[in-house]
N, C-alpha and C. Protein backbone atom coordinates (compact mmCIF):
# COMPACT_ATOMS: atom_id res chain seq x y z
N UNK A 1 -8.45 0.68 11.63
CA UNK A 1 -8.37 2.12 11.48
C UNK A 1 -8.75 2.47 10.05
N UNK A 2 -10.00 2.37 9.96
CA UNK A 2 -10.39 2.56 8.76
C UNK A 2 -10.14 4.30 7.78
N UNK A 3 -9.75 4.12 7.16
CA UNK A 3 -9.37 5.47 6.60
C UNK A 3 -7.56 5.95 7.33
N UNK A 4 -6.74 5.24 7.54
CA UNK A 4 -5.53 5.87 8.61
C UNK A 4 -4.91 5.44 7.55
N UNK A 5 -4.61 5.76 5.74
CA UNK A 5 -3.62 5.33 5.12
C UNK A 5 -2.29 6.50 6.33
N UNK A 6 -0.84 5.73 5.99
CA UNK A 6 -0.27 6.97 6.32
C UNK A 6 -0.17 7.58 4.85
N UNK A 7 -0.57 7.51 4.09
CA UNK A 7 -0.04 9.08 2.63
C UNK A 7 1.63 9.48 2.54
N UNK A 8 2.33 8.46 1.85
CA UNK A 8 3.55 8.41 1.83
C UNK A 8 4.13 9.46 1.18
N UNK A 9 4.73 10.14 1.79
CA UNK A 9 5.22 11.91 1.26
C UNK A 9 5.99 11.65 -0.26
N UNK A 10 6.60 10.31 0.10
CA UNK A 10 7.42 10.36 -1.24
C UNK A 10 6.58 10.26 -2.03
N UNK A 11 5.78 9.14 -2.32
CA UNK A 11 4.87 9.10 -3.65
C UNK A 11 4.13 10.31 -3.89
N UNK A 12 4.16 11.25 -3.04
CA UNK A 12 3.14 12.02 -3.59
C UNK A 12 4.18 13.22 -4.05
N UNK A 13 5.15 13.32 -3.64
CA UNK A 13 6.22 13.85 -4.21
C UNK A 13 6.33 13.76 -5.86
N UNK A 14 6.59 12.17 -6.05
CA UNK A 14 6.64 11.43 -7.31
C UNK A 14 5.96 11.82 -7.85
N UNK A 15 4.45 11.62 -7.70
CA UNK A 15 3.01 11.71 -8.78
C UNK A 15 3.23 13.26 -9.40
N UNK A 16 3.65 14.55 -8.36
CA UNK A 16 3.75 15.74 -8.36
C UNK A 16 4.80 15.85 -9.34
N UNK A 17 5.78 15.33 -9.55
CA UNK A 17 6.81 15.81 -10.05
C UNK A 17 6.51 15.54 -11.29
N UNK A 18 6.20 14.15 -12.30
CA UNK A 18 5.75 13.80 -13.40
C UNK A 18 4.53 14.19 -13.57
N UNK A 19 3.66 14.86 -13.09
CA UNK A 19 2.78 15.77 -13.85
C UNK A 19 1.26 15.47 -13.26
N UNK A 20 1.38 14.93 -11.95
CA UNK A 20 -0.04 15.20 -11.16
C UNK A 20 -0.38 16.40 -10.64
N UNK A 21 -1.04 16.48 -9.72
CA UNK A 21 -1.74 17.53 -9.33
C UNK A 21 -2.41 17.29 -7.98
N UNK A 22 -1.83 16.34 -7.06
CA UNK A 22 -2.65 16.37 -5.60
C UNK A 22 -1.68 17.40 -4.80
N UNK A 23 -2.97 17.56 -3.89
CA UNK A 23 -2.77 18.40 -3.35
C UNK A 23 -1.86 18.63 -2.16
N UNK A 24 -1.30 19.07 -1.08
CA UNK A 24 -0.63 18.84 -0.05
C UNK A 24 -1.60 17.85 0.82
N UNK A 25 -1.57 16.71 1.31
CA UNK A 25 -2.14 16.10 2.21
C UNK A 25 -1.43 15.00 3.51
N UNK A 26 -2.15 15.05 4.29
CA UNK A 26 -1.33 13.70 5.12
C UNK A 26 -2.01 13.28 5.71
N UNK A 27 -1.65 11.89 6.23
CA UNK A 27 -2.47 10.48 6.55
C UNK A 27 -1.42 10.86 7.98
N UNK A 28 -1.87 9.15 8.36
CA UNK A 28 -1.27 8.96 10.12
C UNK A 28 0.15 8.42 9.99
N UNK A 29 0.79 8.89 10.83
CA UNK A 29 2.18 8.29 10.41
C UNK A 29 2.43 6.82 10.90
N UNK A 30 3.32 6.58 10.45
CA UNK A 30 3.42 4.39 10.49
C UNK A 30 3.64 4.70 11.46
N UNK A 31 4.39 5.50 12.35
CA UNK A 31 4.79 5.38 13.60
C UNK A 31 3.75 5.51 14.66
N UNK A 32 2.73 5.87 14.43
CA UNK A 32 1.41 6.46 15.14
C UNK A 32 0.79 4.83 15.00
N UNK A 33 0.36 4.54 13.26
CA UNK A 33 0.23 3.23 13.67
C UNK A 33 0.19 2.28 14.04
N UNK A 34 1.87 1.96 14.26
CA UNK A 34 2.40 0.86 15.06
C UNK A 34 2.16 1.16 16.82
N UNK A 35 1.93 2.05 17.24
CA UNK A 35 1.81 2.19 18.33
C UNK A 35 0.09 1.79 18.28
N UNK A 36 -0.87 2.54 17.52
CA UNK A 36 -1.77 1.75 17.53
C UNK A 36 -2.19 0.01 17.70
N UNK A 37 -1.74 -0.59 16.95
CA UNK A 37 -0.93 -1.78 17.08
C UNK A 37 -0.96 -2.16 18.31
N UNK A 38 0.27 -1.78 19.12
CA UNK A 38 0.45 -1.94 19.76
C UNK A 38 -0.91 -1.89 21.21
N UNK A 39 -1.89 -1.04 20.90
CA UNK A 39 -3.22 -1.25 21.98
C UNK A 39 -4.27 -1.37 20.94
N UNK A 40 -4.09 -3.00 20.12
CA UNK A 40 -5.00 -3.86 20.17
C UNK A 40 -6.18 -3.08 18.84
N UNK A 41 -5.39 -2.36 18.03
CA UNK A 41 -5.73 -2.28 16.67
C UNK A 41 -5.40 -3.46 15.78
N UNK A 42 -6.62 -4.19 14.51
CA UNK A 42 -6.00 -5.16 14.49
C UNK A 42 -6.65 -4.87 12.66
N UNK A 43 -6.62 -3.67 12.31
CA UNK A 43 -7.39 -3.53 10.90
C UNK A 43 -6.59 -2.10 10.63
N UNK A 44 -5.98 -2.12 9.45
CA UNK A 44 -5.36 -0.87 9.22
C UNK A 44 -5.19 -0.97 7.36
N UNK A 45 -6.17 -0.35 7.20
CA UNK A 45 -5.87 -0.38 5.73
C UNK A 45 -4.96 0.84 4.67
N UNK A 46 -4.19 -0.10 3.78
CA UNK A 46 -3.20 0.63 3.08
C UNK A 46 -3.50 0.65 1.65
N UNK A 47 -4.40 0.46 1.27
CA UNK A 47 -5.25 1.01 0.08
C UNK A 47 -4.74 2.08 -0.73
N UNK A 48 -4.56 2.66 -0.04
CA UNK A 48 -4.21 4.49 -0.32
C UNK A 48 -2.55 4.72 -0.55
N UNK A 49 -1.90 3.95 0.37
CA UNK A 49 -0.65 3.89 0.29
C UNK A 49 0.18 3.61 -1.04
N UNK A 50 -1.19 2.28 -1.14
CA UNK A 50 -0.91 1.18 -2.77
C UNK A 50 -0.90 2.20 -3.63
N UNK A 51 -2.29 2.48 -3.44
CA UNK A 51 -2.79 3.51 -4.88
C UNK A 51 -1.97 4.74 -5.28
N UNK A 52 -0.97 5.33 -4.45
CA UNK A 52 -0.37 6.27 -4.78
C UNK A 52 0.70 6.02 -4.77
N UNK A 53 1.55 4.65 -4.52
CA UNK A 53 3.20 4.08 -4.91
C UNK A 53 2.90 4.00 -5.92
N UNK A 54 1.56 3.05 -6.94
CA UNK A 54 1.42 2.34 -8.65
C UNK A 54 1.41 3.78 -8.97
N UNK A 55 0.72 4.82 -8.40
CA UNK A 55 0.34 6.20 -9.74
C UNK A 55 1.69 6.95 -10.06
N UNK A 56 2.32 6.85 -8.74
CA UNK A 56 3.61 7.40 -8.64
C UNK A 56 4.64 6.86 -9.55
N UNK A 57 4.60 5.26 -9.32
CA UNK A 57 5.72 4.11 -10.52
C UNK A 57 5.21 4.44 -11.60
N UNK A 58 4.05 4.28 -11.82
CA UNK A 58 3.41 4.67 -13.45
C UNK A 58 3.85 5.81 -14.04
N UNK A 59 3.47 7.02 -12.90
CA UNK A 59 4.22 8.31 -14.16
C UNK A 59 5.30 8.59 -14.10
N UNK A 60 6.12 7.73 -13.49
CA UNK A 60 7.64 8.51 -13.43
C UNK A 60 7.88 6.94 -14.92
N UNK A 61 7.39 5.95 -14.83
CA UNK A 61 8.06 5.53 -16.02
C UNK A 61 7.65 5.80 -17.03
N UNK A 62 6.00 6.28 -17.19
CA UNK A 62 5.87 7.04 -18.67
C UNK A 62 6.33 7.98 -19.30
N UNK A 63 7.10 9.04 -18.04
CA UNK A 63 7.90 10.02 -18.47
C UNK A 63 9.03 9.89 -18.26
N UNK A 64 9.91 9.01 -18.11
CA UNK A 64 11.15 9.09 -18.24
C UNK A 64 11.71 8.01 -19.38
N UNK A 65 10.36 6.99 -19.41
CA UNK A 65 10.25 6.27 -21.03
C UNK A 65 9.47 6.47 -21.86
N UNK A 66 9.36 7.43 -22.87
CA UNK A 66 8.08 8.20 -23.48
C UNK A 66 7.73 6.72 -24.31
N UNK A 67 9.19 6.67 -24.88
CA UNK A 67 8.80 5.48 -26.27
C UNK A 67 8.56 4.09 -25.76
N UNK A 68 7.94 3.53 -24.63
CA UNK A 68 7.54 2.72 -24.22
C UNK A 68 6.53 2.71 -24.34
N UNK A 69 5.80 1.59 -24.94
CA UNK A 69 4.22 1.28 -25.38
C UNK A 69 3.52 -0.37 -24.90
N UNK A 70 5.00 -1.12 -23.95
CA UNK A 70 4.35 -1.82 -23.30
C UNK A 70 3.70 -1.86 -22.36
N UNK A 71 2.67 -2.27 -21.85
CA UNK A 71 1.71 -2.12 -20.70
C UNK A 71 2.71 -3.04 -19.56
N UNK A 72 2.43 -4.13 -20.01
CA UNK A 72 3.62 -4.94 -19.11
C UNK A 72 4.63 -4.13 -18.16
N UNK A 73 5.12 -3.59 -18.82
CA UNK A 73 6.26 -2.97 -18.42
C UNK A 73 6.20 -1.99 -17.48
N UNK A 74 4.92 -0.82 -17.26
CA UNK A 74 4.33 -0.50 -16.55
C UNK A 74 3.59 -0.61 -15.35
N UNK A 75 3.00 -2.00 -15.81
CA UNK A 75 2.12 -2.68 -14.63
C UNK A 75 3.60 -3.27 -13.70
N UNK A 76 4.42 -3.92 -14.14
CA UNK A 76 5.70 -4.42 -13.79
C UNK A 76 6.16 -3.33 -12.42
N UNK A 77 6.63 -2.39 -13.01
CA UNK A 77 6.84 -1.16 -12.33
C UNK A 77 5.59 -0.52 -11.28
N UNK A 78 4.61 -0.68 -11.20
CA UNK A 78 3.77 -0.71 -10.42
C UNK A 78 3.73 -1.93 -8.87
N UNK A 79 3.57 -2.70 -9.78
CA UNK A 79 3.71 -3.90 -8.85
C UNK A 79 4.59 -4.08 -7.88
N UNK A 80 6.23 -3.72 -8.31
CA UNK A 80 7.16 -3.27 -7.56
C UNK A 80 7.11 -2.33 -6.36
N UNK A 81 6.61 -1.32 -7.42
CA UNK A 81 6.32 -0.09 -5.74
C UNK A 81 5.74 -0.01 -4.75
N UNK A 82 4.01 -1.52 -5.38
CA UNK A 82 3.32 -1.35 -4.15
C UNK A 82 3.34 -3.05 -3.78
N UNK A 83 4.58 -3.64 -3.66
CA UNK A 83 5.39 -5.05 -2.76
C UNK A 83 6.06 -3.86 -2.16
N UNK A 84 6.69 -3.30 -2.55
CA UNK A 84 7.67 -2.68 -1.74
C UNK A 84 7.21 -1.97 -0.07
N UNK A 85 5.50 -1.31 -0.82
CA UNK A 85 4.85 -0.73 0.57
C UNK A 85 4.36 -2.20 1.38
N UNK A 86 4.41 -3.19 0.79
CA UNK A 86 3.55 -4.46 1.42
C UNK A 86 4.84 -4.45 2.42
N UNK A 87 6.20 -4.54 1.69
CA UNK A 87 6.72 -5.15 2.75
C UNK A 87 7.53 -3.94 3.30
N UNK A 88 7.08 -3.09 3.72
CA UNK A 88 7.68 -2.04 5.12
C UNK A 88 6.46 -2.21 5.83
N UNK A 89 5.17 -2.23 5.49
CA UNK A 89 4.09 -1.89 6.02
C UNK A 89 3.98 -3.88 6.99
N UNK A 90 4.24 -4.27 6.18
CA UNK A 90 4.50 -5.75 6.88
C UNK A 90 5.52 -5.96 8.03
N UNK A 91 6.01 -5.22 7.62
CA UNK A 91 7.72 -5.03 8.39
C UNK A 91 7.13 -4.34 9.60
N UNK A 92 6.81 -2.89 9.96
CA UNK A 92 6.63 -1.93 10.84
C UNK A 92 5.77 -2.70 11.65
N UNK A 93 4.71 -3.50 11.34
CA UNK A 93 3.33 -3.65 11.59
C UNK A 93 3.75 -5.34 12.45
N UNK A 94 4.99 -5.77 12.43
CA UNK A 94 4.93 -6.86 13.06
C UNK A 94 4.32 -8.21 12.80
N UNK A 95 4.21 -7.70 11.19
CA UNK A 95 3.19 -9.60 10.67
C UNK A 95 4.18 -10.11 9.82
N UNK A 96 5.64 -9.51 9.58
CA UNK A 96 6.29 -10.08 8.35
C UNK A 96 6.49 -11.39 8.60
N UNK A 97 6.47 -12.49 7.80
CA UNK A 97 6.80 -13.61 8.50
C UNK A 97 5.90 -14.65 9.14
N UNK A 98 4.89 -14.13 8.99
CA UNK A 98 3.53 -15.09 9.26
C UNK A 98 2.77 -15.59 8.18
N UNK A 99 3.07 -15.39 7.53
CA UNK A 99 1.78 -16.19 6.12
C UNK A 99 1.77 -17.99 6.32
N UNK A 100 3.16 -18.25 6.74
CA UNK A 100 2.82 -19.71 7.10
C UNK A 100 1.54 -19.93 8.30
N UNK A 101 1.37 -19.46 8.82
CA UNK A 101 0.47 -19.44 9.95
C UNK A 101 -1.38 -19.03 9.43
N UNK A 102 -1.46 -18.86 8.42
CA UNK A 102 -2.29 -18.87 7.86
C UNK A 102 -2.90 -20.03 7.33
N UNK A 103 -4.79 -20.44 7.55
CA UNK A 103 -5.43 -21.36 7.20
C UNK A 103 -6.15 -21.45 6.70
N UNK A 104 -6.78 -22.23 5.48
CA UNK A 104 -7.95 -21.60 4.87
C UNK A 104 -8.99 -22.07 6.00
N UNK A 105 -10.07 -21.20 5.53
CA UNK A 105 -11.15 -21.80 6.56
C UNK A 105 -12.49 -22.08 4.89
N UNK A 106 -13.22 -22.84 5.95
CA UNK A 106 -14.49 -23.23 4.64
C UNK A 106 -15.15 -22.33 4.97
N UNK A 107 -16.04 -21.94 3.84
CA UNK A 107 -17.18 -20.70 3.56
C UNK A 107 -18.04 -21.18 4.63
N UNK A 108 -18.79 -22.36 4.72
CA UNK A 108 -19.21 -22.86 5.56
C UNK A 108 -18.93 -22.48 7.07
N UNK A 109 -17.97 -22.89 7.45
CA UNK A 109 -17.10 -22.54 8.88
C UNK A 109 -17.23 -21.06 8.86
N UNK A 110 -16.92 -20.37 7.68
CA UNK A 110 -16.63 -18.53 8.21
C UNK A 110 -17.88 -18.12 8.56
N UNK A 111 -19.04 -18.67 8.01
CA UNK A 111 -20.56 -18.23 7.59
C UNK A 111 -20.99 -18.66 9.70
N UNK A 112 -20.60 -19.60 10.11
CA UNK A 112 -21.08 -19.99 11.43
C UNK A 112 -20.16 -19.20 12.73
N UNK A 113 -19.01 -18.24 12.46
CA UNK A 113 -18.10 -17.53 13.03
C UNK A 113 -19.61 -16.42 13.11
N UNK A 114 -20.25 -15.59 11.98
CA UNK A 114 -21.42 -14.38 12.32
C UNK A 114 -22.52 -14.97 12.28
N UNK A 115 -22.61 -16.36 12.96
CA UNK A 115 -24.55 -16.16 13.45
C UNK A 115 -24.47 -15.48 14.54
């Protein structure tokens, strides 16, 4: 479902409150998704989701820590918000719990999957 971020109300709440400027918008809801899911959707990207938990963690800690000048500390706080969407979006979506099940494959091998 290319383009189906759902557009998480809170973060955009967040970004709004510390001093963004998007606009009212909305994506598909997880719940719409997972039912997608459910008939054999198997691509759902959360790109968008990411990008607006980090913008959201970012300005609420630049403004609520002005005198903070580590980057670290920022990126830190970023990172957090968008594990956090990994794992609901992992969670809802029915893959939490599979990474063991994962294999590498050789470039070779993937390259003979599209002749």
């Amino acid at each position: 479902m290319h383009g189906s971020s759902s557009v998480p109300q809170e973060w955009l709440a967040v970004i709004n409150q510390y001093g963004g400027d998007i606009k009212e918008t909305y994506g598909v809801p997880v719940e719409q998704l997972v039912e997608a899911i459910k008939h054999g959707v198997r691509k759902i990207n959360i790109d968008t989701d990411l990008r607006l938990a980090s913008t959201g963690a970012m300005r609420r800690m630049m403004a609520e820590k002005p005198s903070e000048f580590d980057p670290r500390k920022f990126f830190s706080a970023t990172v957090d918000a968008m594990k956090q969407i990994c794992i609901d979006r992992y969670e809802a979506f029915g893959t939490a719990g599979n990474a063991d099940k994962i294999r590498p494959i050789s470039l070779e091998k993937m390259v003979s999957h599209y002749k």
